[in-house]
C-alpha atoms as a PDB file:
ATOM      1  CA  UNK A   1     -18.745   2.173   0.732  1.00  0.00           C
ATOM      2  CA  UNK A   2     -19.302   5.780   1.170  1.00  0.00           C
ATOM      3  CA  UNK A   3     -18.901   8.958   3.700  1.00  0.00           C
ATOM      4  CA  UNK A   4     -21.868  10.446   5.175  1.00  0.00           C
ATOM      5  CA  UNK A   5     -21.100  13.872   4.406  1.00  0.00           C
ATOM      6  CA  UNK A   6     -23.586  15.303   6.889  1.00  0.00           C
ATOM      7  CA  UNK A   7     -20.629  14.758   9.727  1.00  0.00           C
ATOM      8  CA  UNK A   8     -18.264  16.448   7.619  1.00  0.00           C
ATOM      9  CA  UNK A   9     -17.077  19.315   8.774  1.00  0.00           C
ATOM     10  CA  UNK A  10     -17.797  23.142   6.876  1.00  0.00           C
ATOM     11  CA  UNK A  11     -16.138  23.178   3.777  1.00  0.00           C
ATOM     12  CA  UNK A  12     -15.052  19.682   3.375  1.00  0.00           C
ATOM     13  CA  UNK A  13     -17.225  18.904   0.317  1.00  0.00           C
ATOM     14  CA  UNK A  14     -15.182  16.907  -1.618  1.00  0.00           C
ATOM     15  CA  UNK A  15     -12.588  14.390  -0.486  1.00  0.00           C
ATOM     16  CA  UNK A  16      -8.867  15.753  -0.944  1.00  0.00           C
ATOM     17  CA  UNK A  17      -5.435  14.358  -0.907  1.00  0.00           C
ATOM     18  CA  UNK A  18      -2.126  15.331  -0.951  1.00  0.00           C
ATOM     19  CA  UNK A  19      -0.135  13.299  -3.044  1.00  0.00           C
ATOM     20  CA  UNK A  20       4.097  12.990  -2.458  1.00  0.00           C
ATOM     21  CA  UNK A  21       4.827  10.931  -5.670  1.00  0.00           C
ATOM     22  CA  UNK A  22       4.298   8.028  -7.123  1.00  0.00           C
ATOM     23  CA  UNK A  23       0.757   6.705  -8.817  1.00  0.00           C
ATOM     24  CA  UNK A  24      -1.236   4.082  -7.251  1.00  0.00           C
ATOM     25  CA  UNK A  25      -1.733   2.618 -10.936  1.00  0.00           C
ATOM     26  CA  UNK A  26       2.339   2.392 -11.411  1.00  0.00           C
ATOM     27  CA  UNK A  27       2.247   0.841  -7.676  1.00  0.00           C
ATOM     28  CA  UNK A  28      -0.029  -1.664  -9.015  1.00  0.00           C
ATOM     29  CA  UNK A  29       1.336  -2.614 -12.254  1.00  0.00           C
ATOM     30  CA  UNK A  30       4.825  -2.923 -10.449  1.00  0.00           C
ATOM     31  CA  UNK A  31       3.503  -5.296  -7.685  1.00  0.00           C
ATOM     32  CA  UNK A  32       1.404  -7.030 -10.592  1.00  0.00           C
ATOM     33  CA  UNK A  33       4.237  -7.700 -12.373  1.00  0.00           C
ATOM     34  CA  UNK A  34       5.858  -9.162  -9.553  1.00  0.00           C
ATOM     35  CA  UNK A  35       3.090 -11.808  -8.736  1.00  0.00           C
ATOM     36  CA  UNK A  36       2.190 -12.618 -11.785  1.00  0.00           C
ATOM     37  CA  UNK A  37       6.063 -13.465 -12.390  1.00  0.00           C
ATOM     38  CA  UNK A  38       6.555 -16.090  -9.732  1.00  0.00           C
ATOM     39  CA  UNK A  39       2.533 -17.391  -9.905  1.00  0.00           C
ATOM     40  CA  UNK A  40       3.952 -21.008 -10.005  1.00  0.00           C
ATOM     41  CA  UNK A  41       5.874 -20.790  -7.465  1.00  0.00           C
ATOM     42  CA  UNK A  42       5.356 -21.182  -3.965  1.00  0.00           C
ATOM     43  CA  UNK A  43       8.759 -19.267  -2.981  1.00  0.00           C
ATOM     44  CA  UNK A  44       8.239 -16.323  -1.463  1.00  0.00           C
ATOM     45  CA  UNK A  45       7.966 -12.608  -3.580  1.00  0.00           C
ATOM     46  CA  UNK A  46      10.469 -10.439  -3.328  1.00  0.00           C
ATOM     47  CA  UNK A  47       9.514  -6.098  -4.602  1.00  0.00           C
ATOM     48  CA  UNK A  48      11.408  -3.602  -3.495  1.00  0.00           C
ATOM     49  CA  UNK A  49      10.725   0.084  -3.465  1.00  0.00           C
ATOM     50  CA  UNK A  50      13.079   3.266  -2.735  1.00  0.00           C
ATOM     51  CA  UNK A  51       9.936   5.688  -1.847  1.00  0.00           C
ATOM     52  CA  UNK A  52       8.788   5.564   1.550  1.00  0.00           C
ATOM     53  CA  UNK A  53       5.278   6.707  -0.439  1.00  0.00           C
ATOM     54  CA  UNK A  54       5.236   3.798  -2.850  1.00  0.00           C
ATOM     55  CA  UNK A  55       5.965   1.959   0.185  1.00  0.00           C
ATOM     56  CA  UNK A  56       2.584   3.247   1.845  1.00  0.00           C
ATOM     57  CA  UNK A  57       0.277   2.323  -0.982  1.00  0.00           C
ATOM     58  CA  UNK A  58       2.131  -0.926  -1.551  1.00  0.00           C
ATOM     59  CA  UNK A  59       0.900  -2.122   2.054  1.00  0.00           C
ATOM     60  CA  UNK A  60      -2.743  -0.553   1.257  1.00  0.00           C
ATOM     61  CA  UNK A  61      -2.757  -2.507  -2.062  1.00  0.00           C
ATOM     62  CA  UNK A  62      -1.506  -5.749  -0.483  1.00  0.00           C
ATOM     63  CA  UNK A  63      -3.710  -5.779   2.580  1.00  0.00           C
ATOM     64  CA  UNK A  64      -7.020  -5.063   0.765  1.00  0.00           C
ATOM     65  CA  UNK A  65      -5.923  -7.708  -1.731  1.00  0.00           C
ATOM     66  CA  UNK A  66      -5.241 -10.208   1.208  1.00  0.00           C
ATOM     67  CA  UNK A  67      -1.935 -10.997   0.295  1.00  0.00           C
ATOM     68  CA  UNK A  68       0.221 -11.924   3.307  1.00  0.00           C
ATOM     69  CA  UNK A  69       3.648  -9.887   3.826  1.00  0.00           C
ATOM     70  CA  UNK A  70       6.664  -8.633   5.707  1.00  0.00           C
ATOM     71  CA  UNK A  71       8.114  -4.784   4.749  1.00  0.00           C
ATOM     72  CA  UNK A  72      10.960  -4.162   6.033  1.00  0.00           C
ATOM     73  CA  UNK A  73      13.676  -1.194   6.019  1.00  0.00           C
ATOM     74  CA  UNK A  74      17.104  -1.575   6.647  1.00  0.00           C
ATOM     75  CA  UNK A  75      18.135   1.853   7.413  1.00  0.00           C
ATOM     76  CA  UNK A  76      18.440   5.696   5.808  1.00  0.00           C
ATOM     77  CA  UNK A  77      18.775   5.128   1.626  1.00  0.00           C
ATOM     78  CA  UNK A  78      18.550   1.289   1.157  1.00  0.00           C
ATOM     79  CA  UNK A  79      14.696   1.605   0.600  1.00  0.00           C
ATOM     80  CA  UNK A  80      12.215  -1.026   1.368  1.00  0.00           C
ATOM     81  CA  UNK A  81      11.866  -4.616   0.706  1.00  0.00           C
ATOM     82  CA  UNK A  82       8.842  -6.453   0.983  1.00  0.00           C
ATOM     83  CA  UNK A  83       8.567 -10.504   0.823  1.00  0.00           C
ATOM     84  CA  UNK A  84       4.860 -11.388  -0.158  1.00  0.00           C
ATOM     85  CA  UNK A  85       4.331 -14.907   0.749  1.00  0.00           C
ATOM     86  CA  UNK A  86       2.224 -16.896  -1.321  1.00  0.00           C
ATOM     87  CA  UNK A  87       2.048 -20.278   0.139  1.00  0.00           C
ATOM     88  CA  UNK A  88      -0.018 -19.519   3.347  1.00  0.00           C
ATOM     89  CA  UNK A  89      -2.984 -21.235   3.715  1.00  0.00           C
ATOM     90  CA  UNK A  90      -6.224 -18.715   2.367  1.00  0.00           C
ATOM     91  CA  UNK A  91      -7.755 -18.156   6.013  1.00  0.00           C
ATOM     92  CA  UNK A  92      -4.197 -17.622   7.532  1.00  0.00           C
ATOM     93  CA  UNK A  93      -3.508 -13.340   6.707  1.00  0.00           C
ATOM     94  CA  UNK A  94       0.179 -12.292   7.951  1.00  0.00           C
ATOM     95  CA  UNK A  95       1.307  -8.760   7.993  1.00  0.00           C
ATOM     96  CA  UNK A  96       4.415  -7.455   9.473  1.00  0.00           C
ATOM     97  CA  UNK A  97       5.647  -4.231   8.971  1.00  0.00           C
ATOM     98  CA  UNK A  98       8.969  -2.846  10.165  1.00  0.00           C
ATOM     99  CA  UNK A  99       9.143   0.168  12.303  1.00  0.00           C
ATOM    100  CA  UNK A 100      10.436   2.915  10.174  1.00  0.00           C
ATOM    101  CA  UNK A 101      12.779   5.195  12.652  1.00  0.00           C
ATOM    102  CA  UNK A 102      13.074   8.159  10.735  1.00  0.00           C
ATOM    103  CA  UNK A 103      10.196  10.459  11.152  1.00  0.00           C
ATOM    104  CA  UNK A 104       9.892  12.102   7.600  1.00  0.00           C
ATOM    105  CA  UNK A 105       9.914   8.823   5.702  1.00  0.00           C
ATOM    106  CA  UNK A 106       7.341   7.598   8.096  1.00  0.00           C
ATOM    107  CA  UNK A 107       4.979  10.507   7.132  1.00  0.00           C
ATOM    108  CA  UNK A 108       5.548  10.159   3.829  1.00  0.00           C
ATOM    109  CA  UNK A 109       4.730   6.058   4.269  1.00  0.00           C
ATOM    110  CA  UNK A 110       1.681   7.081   6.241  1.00  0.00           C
ATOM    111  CA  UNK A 111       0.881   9.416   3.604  1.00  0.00           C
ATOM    112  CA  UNK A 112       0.681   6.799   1.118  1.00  0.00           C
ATOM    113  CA  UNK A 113      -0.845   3.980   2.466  1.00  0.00           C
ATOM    114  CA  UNK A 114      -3.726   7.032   3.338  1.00  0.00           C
ATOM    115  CA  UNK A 115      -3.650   8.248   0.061  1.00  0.00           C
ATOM    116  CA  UNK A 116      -3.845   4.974  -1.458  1.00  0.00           C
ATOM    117  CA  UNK A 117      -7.154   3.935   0.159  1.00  0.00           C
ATOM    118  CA  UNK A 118      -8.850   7.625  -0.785  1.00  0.00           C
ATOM    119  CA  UNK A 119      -7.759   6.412  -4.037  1.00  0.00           C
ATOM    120  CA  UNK A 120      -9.539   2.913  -3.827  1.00  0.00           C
ATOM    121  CA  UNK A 121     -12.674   4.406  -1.952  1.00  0.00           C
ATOM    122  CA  UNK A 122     -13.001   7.092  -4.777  1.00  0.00           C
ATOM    123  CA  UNK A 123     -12.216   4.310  -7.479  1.00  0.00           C
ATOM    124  CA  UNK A 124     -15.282   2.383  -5.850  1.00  0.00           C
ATOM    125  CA  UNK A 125     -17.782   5.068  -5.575  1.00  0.00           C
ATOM    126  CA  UNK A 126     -17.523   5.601  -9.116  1.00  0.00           C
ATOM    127  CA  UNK A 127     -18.181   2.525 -10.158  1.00  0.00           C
ATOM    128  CA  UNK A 128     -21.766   2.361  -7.521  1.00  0.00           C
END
């Protein structure tokens, strides 16, 4: 997949983030980890994350991956928890996603789960 850049506006010639924190990669590994932990097991996963960013690209990363999940937040400094499930049938895809009241840690969520698919996209056109 790729952007026409003939609809870009002037001066957007490359594509340009703005990154809060944490690395997609670490993101990755993290969540990895998790799954590949409990692969035997049809329990649900539990990961948990204290950045409203990580939180962001976690979603991006489990939606493009088809895993189904609920993220949820349970208030101002108890960071977010998501359970992946696992034993879902493969055509059934369940998201659920927690409203997140306060307004900066909702940017910075948006921000990541943004940031994380201009990650992907770039990742991809390298590899065309």
């Amino acid at each position: 997949m790729g952007i026409n850049k003939e609809f870009l506006l002037p001066n957007a010639k490359q594509i340009r983030h703005f990154s809060f924190g944490g690395k997609l990669l670490d993101c990755r590994e993290s969540l990895k980890e998790a799954i590949n932990n409990r692969s035997d097991d049809y329990l649900p996963i539990q990961w948990y994350t204290s950045d409203p960013y990580n939180a962001g690209q976690a979603v991006t990363l489990l939606e493009l991956s088809n895993y189904s999940f609920h993220m949820y937040h349970q208030g101002e400094g108890t960071g977010y928890s998501f359970t992946i499930l696992t034993s879902l049938r493969e055509e059934m895809h369940y998201i659920d996603i927690d409203t997140i009241e306060t307004k900066t840690f909702r940017i910075q969520f948006e921000q990541g789960k943004y940031d994380a698919l201009l990650e992907l996209l770039e990742a991809n056109k390298e590899r065309n």
